[in-house]
N, C-alpha and C. Protein backbone atom coordinates (compact mmCIF):
# COMPACT_ATOMS: atom_id res chain seq x y z
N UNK A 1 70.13 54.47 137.66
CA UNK A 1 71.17 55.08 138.46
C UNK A 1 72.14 55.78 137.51
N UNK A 2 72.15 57.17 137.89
CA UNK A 2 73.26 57.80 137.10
C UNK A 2 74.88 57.48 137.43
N UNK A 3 75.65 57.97 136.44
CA UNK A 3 76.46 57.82 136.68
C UNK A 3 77.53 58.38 138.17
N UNK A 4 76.71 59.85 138.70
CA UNK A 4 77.41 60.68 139.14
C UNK A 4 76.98 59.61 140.88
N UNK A 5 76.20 58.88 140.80
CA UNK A 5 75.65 58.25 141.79
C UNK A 5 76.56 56.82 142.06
N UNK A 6 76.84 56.75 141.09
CA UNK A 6 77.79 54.97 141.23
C UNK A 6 79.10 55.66 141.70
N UNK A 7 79.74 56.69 141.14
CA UNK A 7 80.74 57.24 141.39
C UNK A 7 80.78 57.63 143.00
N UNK A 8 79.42 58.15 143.47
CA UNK A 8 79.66 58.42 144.96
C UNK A 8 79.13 56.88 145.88
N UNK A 9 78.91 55.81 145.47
CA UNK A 9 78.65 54.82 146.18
C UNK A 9 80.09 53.90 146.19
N UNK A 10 80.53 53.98 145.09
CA UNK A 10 82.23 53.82 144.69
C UNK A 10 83.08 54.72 146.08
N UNK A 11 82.94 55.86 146.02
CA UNK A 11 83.90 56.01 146.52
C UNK A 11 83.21 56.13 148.43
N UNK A 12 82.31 56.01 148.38
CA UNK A 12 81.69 55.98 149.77
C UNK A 12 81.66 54.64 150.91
N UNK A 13 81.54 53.41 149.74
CA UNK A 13 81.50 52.10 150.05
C UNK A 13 82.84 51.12 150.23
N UNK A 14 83.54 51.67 148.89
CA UNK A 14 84.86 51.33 148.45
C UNK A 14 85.81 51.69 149.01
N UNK A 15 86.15 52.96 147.92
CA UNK A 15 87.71 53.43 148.19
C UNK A 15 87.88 54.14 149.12
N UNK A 16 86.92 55.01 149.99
CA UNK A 16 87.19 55.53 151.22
C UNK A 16 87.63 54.44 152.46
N UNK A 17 86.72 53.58 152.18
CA UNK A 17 86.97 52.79 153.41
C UNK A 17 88.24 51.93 153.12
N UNK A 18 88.94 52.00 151.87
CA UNK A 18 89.47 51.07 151.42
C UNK A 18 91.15 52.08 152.03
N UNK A 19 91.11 53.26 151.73
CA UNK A 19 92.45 54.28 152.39
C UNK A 19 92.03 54.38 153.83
N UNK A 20 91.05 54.01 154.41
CA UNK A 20 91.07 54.66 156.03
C UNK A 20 91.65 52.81 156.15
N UNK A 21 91.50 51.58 156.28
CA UNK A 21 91.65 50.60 156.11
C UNK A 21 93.30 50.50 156.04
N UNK A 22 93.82 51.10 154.74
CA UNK A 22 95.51 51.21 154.77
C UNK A 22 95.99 52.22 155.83
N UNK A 23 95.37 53.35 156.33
CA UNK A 23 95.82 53.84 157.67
C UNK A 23 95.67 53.79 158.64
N UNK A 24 94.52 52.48 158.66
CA UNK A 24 94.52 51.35 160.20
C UNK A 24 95.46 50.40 159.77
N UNK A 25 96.69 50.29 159.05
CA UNK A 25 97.27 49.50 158.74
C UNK A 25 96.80 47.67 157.86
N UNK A 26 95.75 47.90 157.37
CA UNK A 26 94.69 46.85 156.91
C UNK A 26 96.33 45.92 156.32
N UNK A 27 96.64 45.15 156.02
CA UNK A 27 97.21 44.46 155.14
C UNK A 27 97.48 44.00 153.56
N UNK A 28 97.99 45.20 153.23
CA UNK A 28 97.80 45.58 151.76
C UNK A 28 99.64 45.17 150.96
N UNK A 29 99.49 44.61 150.14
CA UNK A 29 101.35 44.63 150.03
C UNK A 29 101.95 45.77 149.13
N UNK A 30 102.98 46.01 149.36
CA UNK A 30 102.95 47.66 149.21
C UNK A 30 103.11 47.50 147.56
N UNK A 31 103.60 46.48 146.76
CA UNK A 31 103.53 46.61 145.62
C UNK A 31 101.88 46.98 144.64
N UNK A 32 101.11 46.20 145.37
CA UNK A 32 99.81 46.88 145.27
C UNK A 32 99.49 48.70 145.80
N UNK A 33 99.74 48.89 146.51
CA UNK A 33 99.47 50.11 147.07
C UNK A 33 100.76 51.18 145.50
N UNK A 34 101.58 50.93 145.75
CA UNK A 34 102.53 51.34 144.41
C UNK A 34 101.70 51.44 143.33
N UNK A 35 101.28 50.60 143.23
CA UNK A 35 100.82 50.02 141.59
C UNK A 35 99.08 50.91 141.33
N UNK A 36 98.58 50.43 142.38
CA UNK A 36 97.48 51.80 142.97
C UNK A 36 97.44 53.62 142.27
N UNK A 37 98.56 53.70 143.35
CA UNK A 37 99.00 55.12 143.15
C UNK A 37 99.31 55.43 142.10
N UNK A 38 100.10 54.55 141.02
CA UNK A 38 100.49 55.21 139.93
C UNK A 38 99.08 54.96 138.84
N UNK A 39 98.59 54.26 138.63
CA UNK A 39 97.19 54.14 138.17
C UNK A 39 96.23 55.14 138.59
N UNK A 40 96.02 55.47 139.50
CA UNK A 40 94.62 56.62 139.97
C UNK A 40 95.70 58.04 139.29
N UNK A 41 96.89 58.09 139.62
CA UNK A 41 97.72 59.49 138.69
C UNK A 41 97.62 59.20 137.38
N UNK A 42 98.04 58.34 136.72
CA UNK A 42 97.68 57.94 134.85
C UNK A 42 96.32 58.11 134.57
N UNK A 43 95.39 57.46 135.62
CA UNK A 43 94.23 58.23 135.06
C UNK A 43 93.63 59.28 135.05
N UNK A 44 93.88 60.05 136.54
CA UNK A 44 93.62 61.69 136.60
C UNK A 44 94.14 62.17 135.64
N UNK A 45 95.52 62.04 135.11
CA UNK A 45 96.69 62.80 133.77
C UNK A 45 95.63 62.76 132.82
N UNK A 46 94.54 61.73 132.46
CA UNK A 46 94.37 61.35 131.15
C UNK A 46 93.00 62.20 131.37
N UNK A 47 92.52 62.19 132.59
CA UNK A 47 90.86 63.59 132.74
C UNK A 47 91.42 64.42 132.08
N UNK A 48 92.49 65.38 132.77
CA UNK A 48 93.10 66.59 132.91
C UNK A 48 93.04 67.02 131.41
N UNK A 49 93.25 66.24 130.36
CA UNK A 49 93.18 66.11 128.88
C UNK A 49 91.85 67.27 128.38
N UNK A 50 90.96 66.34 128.91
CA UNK A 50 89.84 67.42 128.74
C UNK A 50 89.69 68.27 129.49
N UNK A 51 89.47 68.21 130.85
CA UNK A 51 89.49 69.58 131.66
C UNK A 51 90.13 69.94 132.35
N UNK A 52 91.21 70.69 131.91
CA UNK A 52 92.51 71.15 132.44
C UNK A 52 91.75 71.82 134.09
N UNK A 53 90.71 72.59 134.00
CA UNK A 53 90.33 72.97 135.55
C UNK A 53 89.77 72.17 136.53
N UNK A 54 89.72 71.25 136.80
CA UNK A 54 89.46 70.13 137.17
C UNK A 54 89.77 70.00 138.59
N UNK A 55 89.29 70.67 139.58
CA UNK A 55 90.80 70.79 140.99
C UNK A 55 90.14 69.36 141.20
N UNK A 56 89.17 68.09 141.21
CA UNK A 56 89.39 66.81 141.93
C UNK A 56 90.28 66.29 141.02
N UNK A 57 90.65 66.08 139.78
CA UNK A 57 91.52 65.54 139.75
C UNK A 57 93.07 65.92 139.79
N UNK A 58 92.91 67.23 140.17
CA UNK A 58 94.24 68.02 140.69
C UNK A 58 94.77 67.28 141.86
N UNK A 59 93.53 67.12 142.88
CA UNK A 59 93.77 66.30 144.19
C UNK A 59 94.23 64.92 144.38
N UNK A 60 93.73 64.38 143.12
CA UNK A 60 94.32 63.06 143.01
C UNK A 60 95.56 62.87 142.72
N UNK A 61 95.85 63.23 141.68
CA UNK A 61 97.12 63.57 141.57
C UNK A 61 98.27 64.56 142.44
N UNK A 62 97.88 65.09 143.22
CA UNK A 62 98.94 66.06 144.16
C UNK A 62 98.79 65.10 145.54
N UNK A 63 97.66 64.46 145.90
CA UNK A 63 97.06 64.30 147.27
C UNK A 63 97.34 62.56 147.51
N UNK A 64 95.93 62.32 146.72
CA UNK A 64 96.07 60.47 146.84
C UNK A 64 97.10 59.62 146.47
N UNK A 65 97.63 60.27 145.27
CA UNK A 65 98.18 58.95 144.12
C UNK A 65 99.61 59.13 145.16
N UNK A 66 100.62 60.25 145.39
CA UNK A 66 101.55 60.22 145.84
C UNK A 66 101.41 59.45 147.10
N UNK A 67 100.47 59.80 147.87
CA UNK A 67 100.48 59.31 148.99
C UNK A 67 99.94 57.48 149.16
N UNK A 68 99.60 57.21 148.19
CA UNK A 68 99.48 55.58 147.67
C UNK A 68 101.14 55.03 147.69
N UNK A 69 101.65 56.03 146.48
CA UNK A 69 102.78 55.41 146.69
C UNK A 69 104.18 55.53 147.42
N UNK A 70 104.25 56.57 148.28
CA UNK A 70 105.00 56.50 149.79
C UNK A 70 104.58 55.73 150.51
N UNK A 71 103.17 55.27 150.78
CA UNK A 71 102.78 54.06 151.64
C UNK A 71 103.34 52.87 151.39
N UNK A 72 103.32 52.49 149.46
CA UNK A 72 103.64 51.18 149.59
C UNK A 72 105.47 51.54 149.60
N UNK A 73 106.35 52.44 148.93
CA UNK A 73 107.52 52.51 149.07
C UNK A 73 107.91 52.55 150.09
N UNK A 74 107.67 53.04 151.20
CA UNK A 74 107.99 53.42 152.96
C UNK A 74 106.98 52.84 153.81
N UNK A 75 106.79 51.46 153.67
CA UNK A 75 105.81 50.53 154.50
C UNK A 75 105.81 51.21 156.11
N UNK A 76 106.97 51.53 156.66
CA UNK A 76 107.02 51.70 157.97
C UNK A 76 106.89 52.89 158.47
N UNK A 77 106.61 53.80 157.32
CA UNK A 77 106.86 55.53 157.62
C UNK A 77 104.81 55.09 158.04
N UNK A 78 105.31 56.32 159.30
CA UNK A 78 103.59 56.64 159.80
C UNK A 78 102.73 57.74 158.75
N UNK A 79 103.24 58.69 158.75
CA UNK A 79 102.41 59.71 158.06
C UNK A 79 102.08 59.27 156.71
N UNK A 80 102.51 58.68 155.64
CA UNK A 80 101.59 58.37 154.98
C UNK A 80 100.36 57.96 154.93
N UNK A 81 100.77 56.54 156.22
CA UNK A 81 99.21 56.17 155.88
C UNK A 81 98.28 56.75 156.85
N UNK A 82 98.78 57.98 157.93
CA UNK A 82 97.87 58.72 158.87
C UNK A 82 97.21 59.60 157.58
N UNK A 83 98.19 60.26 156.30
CA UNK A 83 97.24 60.81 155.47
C UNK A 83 96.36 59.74 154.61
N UNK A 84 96.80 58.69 154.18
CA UNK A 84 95.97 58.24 153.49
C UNK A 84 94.26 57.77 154.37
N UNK A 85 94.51 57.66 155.76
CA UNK A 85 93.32 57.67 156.74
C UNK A 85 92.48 58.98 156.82
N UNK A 86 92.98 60.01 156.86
CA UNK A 86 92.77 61.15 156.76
C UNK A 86 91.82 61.16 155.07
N UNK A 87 92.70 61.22 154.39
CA UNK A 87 91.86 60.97 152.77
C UNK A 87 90.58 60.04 152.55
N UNK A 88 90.85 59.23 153.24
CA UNK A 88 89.56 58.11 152.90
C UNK A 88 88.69 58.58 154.12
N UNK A 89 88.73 59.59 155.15
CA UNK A 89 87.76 60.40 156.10
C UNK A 89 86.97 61.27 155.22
N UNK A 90 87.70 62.32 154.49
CA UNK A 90 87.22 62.62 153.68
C UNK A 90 86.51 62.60 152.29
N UNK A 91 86.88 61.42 151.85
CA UNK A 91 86.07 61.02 151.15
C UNK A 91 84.73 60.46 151.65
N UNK A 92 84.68 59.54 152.38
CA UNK A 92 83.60 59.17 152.69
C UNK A 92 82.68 59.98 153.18
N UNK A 93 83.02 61.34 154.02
CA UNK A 93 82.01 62.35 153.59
C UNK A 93 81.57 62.80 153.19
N UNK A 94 82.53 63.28 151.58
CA UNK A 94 82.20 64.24 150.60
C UNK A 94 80.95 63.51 149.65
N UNK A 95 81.37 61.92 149.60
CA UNK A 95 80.64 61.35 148.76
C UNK A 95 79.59 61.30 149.57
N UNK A 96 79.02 61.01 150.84
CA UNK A 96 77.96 60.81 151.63
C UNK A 96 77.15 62.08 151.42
N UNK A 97 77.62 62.88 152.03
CA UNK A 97 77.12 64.19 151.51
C UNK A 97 76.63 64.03 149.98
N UNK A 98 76.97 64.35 148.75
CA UNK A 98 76.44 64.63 147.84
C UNK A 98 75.42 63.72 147.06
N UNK A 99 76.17 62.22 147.89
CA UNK A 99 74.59 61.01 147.67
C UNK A 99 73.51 61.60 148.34
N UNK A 100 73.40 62.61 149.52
CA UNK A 100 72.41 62.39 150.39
C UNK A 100 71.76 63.69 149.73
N UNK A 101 72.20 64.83 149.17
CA UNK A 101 71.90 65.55 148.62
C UNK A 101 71.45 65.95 147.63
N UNK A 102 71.73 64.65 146.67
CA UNK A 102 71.39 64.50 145.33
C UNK A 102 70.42 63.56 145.17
């Protein structure tokens, strides 16, 4: 199994279901969800190193990571986690798709 394959079972199995989950309100404590967000941005920062053109990890950083951490900072605000449901929709397609394609 290549790598580009664990990466889409990761995010197909996992972390998609794992953000649609925080915007069914799953039970997550927001210091985790914080702690989340700023981790998936430190590590996109540290891709970006090598490939400055990179738009997925542009997305992570503009899209997910912020919206990780308005969820856990603003537990009660809706739209975060309607986007973070929204995000983990899309993921679980994108990755489905390119497992099924590849």
């Amino acid at each position: 199994m290549d790598a580009h394959t664990v990466l889409h079972l990761l995010h197909l199995l996992v972390l998609g279901p794992l953000l649609i989950g925080v915007g069914l309100r799953m039970p997550i404590s927001p210091t985790a969800l914080i702690v989340l967000g700023v981790g998936i941005a430190l590590y996109h920062a540290w891709k970006l190193l090598a490939k400055p053109t990179r738009w997925i990890n542009w997305l992570h950083i503009a899209a997910v990571a912020p919206a990780l951490i308005v969820a856990g900072a603003l537990p009660d605000a809706r739209w975060p986690r309607e986007l973070l449901m929204m995000l983990g929709i899309a993921a679980v397609g994108y990755h489905g798709y390119y497992l099924v394609v590849s």
